[in-house]
PDB file of N, CA and C in Angstrom:
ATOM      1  N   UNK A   1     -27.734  -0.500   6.997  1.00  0.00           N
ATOM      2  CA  UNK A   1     -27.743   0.655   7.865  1.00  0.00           C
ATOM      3  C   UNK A   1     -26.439   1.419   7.681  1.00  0.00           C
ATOM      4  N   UNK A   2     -26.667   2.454   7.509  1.00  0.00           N
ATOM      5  CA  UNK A   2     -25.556   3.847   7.343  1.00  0.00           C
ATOM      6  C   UNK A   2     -24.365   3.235   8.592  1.00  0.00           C
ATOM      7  N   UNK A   3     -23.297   3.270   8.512  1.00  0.00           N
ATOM      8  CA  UNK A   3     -22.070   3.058   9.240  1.00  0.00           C
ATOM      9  C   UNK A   3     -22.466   1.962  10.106  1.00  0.00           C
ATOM     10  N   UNK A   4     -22.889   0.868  10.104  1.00  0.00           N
ATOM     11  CA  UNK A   4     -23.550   0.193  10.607  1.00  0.00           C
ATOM     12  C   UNK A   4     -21.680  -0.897  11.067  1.00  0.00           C
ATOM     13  N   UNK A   5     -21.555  -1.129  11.438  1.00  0.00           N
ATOM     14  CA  UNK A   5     -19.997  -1.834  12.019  1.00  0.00           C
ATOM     15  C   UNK A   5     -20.500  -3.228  12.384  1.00  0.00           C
ATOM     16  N   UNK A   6     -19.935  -4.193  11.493  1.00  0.00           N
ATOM     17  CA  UNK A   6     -20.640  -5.751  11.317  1.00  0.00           C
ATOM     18  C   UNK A   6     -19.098  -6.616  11.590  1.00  0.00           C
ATOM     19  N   UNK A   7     -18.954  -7.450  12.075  1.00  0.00           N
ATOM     20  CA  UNK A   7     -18.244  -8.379  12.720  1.00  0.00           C
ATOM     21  C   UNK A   7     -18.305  -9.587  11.638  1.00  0.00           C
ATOM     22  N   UNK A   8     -17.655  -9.750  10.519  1.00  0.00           N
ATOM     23  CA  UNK A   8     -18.300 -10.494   9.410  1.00  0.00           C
ATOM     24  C   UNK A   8     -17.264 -11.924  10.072  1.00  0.00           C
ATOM     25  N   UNK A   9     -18.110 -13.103   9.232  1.00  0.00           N
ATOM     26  CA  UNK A   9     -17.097 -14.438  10.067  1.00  0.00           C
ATOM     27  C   UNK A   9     -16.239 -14.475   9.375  1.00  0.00           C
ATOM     28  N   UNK A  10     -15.203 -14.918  10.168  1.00  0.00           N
ATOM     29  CA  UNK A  10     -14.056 -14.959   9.885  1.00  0.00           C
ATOM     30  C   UNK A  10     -13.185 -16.873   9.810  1.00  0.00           C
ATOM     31  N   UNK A  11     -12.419 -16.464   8.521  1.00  0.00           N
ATOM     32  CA  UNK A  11     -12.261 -18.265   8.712  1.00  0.00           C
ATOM     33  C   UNK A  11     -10.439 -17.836   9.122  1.00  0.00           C
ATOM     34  N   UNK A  12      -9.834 -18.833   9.944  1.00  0.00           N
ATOM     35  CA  UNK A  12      -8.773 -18.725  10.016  1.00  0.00           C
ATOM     36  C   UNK A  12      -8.251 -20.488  10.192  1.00  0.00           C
ATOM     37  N   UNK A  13      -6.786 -20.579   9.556  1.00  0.00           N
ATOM     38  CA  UNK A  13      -6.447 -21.808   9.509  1.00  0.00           C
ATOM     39  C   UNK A  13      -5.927 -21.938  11.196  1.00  0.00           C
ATOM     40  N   UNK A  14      -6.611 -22.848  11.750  1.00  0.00           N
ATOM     41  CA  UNK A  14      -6.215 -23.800  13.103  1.00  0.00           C
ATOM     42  C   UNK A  14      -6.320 -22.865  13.708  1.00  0.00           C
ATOM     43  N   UNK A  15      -7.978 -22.620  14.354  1.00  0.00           N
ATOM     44  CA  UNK A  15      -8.462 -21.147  15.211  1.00  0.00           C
ATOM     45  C   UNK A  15      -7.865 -21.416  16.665  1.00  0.00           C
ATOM     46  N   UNK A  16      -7.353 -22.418  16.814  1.00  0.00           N
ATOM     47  CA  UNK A  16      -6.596 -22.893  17.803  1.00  0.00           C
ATOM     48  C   UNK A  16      -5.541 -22.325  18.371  1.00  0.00           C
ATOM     49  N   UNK A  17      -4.787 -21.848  17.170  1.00  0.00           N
ATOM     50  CA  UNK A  17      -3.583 -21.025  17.101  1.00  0.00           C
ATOM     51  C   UNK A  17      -4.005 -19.437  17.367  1.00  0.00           C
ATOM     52  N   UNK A  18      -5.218 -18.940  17.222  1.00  0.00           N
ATOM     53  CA  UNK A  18      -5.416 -17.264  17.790  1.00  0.00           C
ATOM     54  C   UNK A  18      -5.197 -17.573  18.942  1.00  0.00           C
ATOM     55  N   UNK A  19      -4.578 -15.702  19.064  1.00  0.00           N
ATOM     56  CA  UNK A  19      -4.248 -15.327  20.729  1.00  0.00           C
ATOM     57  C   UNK A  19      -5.419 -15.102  21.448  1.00  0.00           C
ATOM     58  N   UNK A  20      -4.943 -15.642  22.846  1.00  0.00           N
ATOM     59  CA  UNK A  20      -5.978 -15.481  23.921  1.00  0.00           C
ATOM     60  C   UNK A  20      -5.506 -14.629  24.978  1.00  0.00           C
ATOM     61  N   UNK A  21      -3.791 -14.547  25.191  1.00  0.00           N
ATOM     62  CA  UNK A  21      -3.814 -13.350  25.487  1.00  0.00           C
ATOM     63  C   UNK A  21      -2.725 -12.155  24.820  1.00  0.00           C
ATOM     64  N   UNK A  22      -2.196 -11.378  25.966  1.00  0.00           N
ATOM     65  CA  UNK A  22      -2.026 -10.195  25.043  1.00  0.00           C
ATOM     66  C   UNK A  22      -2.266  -9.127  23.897  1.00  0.00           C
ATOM     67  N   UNK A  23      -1.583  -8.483  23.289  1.00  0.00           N
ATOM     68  CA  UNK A  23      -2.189  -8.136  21.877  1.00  0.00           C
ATOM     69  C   UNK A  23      -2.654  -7.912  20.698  1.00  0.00           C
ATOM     70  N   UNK A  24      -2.542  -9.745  20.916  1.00  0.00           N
ATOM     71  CA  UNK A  24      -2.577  -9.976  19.196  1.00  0.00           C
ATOM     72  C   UNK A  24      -4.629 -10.001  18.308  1.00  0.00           C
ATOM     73  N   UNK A  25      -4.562 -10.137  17.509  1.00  0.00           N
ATOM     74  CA  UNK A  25      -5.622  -9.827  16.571  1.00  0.00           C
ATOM     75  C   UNK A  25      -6.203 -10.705  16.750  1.00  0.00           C
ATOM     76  N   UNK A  26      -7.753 -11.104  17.056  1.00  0.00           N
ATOM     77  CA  UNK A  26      -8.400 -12.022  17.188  1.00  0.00           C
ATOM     78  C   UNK A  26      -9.971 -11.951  16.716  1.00  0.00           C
ATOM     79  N   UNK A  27     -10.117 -10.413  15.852  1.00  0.00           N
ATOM     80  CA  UNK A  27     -11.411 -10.411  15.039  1.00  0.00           C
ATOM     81  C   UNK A  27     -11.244  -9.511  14.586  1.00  0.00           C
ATOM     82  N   UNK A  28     -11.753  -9.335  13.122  1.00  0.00           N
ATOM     83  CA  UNK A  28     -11.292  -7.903  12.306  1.00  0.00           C
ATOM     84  C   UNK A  28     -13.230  -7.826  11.998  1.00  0.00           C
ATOM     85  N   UNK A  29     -13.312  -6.349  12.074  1.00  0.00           N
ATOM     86  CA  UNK A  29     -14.557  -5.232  11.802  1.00  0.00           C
ATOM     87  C   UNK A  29     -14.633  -5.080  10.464  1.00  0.00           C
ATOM     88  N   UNK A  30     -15.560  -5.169   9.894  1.00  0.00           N
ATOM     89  CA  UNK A  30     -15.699  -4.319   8.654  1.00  0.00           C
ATOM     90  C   UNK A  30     -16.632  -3.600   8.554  1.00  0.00           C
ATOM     91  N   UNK A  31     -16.544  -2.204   8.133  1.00  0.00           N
ATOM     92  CA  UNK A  31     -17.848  -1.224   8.455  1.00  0.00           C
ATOM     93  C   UNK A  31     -18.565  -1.662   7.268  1.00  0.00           C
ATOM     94  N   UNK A  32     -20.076  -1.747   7.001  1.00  0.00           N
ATOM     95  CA  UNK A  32     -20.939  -2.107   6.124  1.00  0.00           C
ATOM     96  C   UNK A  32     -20.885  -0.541   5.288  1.00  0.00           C
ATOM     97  N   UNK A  33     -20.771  -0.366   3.916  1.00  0.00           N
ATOM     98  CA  UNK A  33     -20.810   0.571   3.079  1.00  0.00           C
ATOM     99  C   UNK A  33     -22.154   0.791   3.174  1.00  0.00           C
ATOM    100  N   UNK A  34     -23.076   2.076   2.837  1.00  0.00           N
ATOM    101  CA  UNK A  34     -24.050   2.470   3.025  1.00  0.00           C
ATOM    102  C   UNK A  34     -24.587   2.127   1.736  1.00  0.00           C
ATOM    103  N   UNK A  35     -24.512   1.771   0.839  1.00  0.00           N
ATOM    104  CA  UNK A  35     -24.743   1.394  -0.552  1.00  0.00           C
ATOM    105  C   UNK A  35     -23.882   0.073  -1.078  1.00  0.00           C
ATOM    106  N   UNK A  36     -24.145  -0.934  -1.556  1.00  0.00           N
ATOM    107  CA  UNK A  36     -23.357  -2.210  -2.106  1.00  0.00           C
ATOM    108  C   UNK A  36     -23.341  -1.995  -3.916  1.00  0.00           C
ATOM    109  N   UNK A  37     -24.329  -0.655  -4.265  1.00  0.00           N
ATOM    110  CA  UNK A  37     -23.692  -0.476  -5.495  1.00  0.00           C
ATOM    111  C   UNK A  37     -22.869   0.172  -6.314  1.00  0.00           C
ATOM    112  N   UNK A  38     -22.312   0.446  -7.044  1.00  0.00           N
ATOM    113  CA  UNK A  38     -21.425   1.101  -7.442  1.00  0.00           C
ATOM    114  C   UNK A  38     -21.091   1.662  -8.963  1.00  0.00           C
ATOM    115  N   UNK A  39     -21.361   2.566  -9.179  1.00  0.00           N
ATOM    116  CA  UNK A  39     -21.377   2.837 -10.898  1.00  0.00           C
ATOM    117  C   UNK A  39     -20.246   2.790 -11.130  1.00  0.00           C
ATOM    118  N   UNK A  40     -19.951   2.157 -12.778  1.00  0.00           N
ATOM    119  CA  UNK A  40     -18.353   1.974 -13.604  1.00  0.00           C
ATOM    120  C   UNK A  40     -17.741   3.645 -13.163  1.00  0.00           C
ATOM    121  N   UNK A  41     -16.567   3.512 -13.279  1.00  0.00           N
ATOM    122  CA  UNK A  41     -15.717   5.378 -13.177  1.00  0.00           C
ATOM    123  C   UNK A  41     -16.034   5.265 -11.339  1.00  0.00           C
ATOM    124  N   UNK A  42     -16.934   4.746 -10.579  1.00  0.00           N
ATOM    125  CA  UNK A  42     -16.659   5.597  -9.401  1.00  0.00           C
ATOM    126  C   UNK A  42     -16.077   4.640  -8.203  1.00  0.00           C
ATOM    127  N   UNK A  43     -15.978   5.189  -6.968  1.00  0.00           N
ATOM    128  CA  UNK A  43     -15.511   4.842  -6.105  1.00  0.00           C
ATOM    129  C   UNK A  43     -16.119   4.430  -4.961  1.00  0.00           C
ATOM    130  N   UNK A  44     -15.391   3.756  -3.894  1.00  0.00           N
ATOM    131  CA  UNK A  44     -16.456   3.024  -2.331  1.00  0.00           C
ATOM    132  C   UNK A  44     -15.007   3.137  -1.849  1.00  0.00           C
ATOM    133  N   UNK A  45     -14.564   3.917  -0.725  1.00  0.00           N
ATOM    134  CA  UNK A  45     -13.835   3.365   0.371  1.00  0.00           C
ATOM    135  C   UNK A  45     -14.812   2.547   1.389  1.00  0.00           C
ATOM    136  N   UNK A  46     -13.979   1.564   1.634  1.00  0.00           N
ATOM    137  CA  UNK A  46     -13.931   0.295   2.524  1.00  0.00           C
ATOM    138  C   UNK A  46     -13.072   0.500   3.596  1.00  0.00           C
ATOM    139  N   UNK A  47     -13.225   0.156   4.985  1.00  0.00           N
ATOM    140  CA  UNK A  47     -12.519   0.407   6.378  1.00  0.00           C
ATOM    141  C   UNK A  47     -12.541  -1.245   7.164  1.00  0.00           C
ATOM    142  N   UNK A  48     -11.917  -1.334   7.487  1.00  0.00           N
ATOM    143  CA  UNK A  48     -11.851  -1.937   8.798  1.00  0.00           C
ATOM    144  C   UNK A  48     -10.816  -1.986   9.802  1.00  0.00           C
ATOM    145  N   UNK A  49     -11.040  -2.837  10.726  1.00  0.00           N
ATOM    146  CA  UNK A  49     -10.220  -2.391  11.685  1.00  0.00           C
ATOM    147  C   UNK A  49      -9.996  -3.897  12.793  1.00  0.00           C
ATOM    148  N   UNK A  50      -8.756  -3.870  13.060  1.00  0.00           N
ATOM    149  CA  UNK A  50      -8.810  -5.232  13.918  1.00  0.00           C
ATOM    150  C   UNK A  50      -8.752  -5.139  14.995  1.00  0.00           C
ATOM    151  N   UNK A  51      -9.654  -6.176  15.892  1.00  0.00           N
ATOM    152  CA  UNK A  51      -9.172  -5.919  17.270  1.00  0.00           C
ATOM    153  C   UNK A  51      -8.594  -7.042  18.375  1.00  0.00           C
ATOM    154  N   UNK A  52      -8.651  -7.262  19.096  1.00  0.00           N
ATOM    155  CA  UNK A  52      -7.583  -8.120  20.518  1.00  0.00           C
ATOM    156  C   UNK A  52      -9.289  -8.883  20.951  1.00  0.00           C
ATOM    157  N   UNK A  53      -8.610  -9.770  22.160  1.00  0.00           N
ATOM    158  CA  UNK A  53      -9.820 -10.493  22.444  1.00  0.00           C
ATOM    159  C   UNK A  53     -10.672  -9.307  23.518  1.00  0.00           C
ATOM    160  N   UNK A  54     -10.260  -8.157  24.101  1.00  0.00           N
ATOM    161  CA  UNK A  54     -11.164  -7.252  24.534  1.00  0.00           C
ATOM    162  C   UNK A  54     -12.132  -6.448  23.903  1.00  0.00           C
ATOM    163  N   UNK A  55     -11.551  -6.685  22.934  1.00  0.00           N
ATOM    164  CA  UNK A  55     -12.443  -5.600  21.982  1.00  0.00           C
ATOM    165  C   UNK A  55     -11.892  -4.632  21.590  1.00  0.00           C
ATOM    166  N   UNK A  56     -10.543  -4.302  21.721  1.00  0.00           N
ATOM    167  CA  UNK A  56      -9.916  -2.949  21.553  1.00  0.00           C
ATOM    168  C   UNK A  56      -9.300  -3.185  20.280  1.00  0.00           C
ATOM    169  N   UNK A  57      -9.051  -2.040  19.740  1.00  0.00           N
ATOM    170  CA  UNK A  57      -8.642  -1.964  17.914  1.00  0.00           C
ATOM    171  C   UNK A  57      -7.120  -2.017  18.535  1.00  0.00           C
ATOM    172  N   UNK A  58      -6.230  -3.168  17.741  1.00  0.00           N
ATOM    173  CA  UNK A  58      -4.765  -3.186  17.658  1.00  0.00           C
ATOM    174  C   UNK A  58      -4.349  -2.804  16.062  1.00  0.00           C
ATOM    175  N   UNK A  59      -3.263  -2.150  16.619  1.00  0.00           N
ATOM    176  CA  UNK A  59      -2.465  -2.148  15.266  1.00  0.00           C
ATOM    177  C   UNK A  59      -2.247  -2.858  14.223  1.00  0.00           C
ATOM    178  N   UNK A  60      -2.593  -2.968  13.189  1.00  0.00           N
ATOM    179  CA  UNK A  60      -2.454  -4.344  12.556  1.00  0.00           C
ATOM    180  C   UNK A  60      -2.305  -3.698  10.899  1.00  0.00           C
ATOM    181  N   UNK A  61      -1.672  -4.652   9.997  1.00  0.00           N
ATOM    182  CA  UNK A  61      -1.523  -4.475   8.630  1.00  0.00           C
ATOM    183  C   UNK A  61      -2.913  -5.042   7.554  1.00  0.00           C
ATOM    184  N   UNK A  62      -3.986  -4.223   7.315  1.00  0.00           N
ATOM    185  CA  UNK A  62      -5.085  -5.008   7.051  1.00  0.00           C
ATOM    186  C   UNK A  62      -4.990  -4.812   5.522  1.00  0.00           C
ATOM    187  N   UNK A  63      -5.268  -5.886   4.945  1.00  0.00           N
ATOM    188  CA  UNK A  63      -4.948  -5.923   3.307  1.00  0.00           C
ATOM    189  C   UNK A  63      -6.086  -6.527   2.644  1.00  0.00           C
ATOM    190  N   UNK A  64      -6.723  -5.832   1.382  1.00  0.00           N
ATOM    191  CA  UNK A  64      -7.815  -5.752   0.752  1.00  0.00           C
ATOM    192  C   UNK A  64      -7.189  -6.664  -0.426  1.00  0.00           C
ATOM    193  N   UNK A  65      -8.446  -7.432  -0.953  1.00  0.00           N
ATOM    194  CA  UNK A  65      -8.398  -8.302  -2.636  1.00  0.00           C
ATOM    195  C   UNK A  65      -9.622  -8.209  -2.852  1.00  0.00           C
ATOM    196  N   UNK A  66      -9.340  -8.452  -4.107  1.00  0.00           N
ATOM    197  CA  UNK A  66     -10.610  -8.916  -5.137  1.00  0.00           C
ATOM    198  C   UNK A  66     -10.010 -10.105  -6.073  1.00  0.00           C
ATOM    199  N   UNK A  67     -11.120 -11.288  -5.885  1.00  0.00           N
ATOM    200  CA  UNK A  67     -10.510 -12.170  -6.917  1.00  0.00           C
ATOM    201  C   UNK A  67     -11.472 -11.963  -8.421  1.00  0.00           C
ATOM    202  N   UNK A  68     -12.112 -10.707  -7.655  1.00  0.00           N
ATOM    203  CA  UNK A  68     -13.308 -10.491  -9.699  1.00  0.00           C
ATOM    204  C   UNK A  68     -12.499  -9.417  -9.931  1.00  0.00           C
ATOM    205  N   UNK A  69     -12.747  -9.509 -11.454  1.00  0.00           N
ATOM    206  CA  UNK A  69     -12.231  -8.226 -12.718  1.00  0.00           C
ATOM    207  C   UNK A  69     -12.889  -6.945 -12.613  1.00  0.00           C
ATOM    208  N   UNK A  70     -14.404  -7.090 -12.329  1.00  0.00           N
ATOM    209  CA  UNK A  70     -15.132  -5.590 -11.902  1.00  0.00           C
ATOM    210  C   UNK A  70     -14.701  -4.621 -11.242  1.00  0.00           C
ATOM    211  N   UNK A  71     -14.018  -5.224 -10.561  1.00  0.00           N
ATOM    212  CA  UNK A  71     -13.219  -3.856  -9.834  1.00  0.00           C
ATOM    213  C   UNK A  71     -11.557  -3.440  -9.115  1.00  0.00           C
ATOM    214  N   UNK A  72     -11.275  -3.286  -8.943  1.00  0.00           N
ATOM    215  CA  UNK A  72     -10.073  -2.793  -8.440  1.00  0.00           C
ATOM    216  C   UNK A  72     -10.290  -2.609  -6.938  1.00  0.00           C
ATOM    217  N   UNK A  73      -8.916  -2.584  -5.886  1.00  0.00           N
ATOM    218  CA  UNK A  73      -9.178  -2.373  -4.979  1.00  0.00           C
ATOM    219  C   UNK A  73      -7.168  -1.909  -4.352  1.00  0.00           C
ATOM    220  N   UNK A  74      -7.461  -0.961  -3.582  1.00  0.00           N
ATOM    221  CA  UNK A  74      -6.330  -0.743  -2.886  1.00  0.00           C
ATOM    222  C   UNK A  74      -5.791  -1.513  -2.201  1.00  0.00           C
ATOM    223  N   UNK A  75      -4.874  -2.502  -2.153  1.00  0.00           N
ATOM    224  CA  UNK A  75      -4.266  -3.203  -1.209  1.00  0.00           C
ATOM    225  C   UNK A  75      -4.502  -2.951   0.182  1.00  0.00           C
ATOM    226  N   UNK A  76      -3.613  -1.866   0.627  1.00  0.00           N
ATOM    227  CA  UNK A  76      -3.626  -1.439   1.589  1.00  0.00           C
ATOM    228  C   UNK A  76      -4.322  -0.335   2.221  1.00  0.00           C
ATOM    229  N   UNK A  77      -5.550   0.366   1.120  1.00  0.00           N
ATOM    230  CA  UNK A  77      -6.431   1.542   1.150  1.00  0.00           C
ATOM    231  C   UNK A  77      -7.660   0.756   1.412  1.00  0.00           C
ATOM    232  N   UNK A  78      -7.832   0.153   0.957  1.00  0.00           N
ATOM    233  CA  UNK A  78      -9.168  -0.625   0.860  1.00  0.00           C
ATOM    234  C   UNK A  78     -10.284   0.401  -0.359  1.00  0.00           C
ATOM    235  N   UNK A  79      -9.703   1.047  -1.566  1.00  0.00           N
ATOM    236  CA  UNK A  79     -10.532   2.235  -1.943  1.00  0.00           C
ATOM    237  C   UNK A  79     -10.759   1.165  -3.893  1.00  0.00           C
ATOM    238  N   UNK A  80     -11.875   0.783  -3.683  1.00  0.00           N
ATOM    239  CA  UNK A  80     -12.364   0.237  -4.447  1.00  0.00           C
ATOM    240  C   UNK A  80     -12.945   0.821  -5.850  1.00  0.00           C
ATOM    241  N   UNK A  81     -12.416   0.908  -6.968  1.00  0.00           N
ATOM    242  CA  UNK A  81     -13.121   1.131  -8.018  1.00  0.00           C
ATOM    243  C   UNK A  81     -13.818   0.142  -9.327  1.00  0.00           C
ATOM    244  N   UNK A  82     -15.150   0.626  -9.412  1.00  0.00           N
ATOM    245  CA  UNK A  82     -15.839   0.114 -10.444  1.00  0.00           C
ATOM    246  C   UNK A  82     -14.996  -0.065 -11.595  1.00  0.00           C
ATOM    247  N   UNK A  83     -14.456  -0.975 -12.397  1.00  0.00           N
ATOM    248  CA  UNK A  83     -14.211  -0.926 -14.218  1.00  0.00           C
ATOM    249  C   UNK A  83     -14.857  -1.837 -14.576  1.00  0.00           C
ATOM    250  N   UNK A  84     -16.092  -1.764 -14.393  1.00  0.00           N
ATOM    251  CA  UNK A  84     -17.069  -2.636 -15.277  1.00  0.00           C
ATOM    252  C   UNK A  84     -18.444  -2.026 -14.742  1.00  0.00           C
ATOM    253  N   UNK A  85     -19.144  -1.919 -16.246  1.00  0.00           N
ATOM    254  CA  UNK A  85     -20.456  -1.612 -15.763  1.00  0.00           C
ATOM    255  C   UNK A  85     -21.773  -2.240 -15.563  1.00  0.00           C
ATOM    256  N   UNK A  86     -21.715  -3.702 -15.585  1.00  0.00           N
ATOM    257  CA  UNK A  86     -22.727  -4.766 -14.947  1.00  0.00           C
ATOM    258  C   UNK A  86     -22.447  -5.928 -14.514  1.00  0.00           C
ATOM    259  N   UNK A  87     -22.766  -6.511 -13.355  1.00  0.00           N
ATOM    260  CA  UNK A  87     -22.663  -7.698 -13.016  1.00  0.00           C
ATOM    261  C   UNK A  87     -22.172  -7.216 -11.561  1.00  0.00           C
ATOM    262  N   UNK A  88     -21.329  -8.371 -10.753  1.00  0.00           N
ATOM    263  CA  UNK A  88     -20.577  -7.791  -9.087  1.00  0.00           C
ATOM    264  C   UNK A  88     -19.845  -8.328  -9.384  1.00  0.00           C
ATOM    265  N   UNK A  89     -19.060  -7.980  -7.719  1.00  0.00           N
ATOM    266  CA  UNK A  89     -17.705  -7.876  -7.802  1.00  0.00           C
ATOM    267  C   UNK A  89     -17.056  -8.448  -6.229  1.00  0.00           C
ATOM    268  N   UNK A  90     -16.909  -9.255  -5.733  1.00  0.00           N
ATOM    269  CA  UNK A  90     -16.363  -9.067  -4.236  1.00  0.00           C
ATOM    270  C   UNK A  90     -14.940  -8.602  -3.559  1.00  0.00           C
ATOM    271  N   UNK A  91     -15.128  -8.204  -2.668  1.00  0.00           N
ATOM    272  CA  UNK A  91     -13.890  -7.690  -2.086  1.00  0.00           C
ATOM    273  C   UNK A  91     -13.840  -8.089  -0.578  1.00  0.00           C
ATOM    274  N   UNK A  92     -12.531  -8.562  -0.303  1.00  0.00           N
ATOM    275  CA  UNK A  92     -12.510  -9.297   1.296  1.00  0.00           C
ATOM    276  C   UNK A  92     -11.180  -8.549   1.949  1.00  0.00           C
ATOM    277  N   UNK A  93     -11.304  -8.443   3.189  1.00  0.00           N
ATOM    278  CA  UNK A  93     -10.421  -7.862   4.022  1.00  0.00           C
ATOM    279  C   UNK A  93      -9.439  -8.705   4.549  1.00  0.00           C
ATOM    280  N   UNK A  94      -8.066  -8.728   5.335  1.00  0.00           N
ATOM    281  CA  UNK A  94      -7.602  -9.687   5.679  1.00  0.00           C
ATOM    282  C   UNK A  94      -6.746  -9.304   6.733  1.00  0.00           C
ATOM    283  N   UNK A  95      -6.344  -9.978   8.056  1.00  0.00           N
ATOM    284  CA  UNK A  95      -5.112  -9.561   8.766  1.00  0.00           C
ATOM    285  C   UNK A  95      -4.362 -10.947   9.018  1.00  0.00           C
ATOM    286  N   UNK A  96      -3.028 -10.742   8.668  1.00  0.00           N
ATOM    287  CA  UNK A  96      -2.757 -12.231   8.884  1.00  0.00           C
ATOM    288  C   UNK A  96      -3.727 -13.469   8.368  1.00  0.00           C
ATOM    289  N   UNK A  97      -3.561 -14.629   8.839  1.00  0.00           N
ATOM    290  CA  UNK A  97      -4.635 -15.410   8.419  1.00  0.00           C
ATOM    291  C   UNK A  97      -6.071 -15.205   8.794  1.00  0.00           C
ATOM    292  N   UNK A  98      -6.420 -14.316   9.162  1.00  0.00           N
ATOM    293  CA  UNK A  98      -8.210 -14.236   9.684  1.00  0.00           C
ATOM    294  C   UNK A  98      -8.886 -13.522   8.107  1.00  0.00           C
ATOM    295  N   UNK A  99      -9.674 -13.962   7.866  1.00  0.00           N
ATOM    296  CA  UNK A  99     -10.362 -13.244   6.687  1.00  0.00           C
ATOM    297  C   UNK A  99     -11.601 -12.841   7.084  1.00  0.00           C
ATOM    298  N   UNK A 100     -12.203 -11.796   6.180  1.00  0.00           N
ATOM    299  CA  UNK A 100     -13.794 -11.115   6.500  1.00  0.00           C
ATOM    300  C   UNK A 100     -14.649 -12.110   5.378  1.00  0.00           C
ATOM    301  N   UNK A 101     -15.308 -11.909   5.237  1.00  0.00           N
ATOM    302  CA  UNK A 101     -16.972 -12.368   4.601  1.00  0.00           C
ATOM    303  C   UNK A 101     -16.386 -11.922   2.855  1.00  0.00           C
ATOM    304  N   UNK A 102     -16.716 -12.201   2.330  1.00  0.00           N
ATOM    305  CA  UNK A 102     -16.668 -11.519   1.512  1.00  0.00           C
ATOM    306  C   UNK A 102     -18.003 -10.352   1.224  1.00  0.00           C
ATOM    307  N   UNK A 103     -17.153  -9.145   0.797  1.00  0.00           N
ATOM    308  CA  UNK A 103     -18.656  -7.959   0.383  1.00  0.00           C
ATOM    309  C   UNK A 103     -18.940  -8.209  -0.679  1.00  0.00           C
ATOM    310  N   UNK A 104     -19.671  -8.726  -1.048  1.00  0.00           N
ATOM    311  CA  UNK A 104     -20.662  -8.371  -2.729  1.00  0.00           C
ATOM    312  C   UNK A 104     -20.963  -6.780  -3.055  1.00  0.00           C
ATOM    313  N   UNK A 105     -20.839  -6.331  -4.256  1.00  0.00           N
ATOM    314  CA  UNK A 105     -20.712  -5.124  -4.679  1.00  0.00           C
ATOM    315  C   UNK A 105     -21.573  -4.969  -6.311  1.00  0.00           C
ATOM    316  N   UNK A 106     -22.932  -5.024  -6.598  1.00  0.00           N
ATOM    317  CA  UNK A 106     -23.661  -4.596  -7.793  1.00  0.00           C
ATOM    318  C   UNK A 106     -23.021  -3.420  -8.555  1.00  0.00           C
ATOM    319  N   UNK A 107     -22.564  -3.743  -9.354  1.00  0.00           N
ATOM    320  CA  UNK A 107     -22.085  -2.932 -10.346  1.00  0.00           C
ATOM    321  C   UNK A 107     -22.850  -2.674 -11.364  1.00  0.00           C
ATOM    322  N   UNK A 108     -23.004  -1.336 -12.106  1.00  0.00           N
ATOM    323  CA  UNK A 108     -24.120  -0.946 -12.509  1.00  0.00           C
ATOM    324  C   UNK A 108     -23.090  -0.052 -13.731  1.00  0.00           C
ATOM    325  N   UNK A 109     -23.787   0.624 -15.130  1.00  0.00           N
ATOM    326  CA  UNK A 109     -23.091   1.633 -15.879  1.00  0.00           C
ATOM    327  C   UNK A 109     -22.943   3.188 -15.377  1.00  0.00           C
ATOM    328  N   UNK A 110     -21.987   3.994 -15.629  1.00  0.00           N
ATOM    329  CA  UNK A 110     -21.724   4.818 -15.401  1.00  0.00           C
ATOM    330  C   UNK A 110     -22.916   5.951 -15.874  1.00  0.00           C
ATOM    331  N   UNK A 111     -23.708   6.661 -15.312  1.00  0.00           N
ATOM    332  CA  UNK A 111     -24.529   7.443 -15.585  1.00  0.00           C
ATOM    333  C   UNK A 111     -23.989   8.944 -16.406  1.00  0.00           C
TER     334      UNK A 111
END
């Protein structure tokens, strides 16, 4: 679903240790891309956003990887490019120790 905002699980070492109160980060968002494929040469910005145990978005430093070669990804943009034109690619979000799901991304040739 188009902007569809998914709560992907999150693994964190000793969930024991998240805050329960104040403002610290206790689940990061990742908006679902409206498409998971991606032709070689082009681009997917990726968003997310972290929030507190209310639900409210805190400030936070959220940092993008890829451990595949298919693609590239902005550290700190989250703006993902295709350099490969078949097979996937994943890309995971991160704040502190909480991580997202990983996204799978079909990579396809450049038309």
């Amino acid at each position: 679903m188009r902007g569809l905002v998914a709560a992907l699980g999150l693994v964190a070492g000793g969930c024991g240790t998240l805050p329960v109160e104040g403002d610290g980060v206790v689940l990061l968002q990742v908006v679902q891309p409206a498409s998971l494929t991606l032709a070689e040469g082009t681009t997917l910005q990726l968003t997310a956003r972290a929030l507190d145990k209310g639900g409210n978005e805190v400030p936070a430093e959220i940092v993008w990887r890829t451990p595949d070669a298919g693609v590239t990804v902005g550290e700190t943009t989250g703006l993902v490019t295709a350099v490969a034109g078949s097979g996937s690619a994943r890309v995971q979000a991160s704040v502190g120790s909480l991580r997202s799901d990983f996204i799978t991304l079909t990579l396809r040739p450049a038309e």
